[in-house]
N, C-alpha and C. Protein backbone atom coordinates (compact mmCIF):
# COMPACT_ATOMS: atom_id res chain seq x y z
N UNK A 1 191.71 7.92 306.89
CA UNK A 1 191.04 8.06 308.18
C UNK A 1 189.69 7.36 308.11
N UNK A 2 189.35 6.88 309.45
CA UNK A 2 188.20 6.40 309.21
C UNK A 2 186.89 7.33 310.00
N UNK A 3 185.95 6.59 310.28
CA UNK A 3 184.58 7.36 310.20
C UNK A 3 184.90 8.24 311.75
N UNK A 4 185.24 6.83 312.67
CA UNK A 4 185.48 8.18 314.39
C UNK A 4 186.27 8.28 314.25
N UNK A 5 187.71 8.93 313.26
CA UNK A 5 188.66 9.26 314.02
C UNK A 5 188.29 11.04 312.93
N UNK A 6 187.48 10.82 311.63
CA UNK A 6 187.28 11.75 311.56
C UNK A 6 185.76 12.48 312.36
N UNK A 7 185.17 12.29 312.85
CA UNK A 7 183.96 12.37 314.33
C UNK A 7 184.67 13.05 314.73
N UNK A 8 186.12 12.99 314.74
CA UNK A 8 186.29 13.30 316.73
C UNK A 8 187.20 14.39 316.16
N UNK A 9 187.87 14.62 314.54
CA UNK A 9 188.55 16.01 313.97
C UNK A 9 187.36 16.86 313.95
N UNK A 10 186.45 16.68 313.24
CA UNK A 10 185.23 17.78 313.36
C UNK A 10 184.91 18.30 314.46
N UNK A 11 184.80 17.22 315.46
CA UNK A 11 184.11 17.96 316.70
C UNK A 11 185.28 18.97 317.09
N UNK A 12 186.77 18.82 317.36
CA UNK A 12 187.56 19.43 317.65
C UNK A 12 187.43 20.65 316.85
N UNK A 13 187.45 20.63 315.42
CA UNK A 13 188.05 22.12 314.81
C UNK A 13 186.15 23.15 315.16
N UNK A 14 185.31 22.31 315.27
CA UNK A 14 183.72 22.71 315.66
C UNK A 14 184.25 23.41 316.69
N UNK A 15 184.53 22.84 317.69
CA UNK A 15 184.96 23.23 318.99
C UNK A 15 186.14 24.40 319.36
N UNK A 16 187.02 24.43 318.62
CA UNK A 16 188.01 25.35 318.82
C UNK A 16 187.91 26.96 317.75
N UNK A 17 186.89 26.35 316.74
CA UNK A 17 186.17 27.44 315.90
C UNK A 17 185.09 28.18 316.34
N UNK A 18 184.22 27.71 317.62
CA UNK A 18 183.12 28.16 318.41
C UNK A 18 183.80 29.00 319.30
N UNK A 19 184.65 28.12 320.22
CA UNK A 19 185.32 29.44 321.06
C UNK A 19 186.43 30.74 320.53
N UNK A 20 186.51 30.69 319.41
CA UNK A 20 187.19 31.71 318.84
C UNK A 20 186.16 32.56 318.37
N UNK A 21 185.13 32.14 318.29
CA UNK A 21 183.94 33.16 318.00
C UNK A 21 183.50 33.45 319.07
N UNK A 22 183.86 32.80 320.16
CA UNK A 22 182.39 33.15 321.69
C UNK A 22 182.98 33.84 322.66
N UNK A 23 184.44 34.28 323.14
CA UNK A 23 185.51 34.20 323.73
C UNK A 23 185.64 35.58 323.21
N UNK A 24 184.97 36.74 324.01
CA UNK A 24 185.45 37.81 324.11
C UNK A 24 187.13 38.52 323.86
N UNK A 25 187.56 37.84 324.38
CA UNK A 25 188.90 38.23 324.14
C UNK A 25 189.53 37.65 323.06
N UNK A 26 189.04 36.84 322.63
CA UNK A 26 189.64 35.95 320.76
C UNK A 26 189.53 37.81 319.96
N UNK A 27 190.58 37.67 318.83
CA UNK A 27 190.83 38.46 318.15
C UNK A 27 189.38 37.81 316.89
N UNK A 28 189.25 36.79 316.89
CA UNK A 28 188.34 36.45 316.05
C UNK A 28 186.93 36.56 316.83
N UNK A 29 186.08 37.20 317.49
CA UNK A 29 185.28 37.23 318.71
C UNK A 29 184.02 37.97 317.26
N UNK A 30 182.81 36.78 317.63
CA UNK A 30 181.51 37.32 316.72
C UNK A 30 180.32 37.64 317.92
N UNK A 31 179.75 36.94 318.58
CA UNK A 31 179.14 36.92 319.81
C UNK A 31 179.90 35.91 320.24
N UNK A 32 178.68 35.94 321.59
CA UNK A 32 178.88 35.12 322.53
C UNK A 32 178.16 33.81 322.72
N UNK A 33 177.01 33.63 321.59
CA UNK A 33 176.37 32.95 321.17
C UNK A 33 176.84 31.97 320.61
N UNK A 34 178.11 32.35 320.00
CA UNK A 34 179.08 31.03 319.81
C UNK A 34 179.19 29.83 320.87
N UNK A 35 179.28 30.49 321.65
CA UNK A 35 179.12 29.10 323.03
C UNK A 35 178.12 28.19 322.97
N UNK A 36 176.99 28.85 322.80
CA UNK A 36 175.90 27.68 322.50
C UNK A 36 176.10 26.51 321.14
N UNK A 37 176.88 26.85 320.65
CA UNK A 37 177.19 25.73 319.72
C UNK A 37 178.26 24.89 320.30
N UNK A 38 179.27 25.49 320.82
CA UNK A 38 180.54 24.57 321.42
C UNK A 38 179.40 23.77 322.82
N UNK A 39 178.99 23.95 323.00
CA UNK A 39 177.69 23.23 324.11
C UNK A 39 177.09 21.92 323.57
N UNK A 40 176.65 22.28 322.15
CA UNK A 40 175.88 21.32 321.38
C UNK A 40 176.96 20.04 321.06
N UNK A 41 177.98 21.21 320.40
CA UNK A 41 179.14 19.95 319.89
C UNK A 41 179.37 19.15 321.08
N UNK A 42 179.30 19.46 322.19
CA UNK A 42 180.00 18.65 323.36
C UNK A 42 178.99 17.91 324.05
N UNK A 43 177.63 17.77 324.36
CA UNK A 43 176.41 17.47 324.19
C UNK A 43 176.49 16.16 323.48
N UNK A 44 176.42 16.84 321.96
CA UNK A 44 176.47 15.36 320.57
C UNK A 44 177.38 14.24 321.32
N UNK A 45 179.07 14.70 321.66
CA UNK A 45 179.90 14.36 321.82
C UNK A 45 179.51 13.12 322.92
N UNK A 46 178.79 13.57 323.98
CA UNK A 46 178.28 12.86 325.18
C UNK A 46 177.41 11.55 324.73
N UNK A 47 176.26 12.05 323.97
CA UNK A 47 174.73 11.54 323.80
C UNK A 47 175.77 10.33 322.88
N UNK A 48 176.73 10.76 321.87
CA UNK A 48 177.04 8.91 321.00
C UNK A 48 178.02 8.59 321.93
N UNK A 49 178.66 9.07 322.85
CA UNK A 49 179.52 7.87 323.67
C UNK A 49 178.61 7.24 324.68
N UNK A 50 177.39 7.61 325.22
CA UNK A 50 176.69 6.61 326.07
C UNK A 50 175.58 6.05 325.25
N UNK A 51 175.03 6.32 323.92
CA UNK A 51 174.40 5.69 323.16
C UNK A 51 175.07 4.77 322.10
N UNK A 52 175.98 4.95 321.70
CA UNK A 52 176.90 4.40 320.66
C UNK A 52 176.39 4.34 319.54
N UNK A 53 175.49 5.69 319.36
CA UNK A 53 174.54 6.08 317.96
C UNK A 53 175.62 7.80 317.78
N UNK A 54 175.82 7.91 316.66
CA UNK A 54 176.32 8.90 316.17
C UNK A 54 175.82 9.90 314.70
N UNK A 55 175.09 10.55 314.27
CA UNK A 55 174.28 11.21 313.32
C UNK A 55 175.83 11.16 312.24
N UNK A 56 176.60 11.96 312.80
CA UNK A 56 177.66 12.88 311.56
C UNK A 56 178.50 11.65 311.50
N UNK A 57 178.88 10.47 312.05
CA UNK A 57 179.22 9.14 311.65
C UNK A 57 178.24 8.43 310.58
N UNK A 58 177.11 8.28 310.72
CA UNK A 58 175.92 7.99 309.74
C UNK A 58 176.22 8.35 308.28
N UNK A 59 176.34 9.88 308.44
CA UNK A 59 176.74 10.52 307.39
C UNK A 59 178.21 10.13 306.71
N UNK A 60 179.36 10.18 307.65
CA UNK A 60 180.25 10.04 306.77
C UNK A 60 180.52 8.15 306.51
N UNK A 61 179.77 7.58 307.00
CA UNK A 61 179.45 6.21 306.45
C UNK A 61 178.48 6.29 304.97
N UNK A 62 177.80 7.27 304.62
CA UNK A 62 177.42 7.00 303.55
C UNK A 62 177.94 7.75 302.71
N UNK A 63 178.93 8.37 302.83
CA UNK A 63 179.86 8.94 301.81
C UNK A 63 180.97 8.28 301.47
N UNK A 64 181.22 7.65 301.95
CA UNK A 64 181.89 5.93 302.09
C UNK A 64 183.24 6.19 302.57
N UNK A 65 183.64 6.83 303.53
CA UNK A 65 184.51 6.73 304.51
C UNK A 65 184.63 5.16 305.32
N UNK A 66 185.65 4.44 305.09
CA UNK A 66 185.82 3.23 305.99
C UNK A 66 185.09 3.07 307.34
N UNK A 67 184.64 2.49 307.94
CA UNK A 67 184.09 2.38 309.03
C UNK A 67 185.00 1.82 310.32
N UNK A 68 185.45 2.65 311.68
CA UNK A 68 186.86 2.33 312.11
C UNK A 68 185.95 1.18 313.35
N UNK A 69 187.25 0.75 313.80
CA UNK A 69 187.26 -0.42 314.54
C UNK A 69 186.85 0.34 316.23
């Protein structure tokens, strides 16, 4: 895998791991404060598709993950 196609697994399992914490009715339910992170992840998600700057791409470029097309 390369650098966005793993970007875009993190943000997902980020994302589906936040609302299982924020989501009152999840059997896995911690607060509701969880939401504010599934916010952020989706936020990040926004800010590098209209900037085409990405932080956690940065990162897994210097761990030397291929860099995708």
């Amino acid at each position: 895998m390369n650098t966005w196609q793993t970007v875009r697994v993190i943000a997902g399992v980020f994302i589906l791991l936040s609302l299982a914490f924020g989501v009152e009715q999840s059997p896995l339910f911690l607060s509701s404060w969880w939401l504010a992170f599934t916010a952020f992840v989706g936020v990040n998600l926004l800010q590098s598709g209209l900037t085409r700057w990405c932080l956690m791409e940065r990162i897994l470029r210097k761990i030397g993950l291929p860099v995708g097309q």
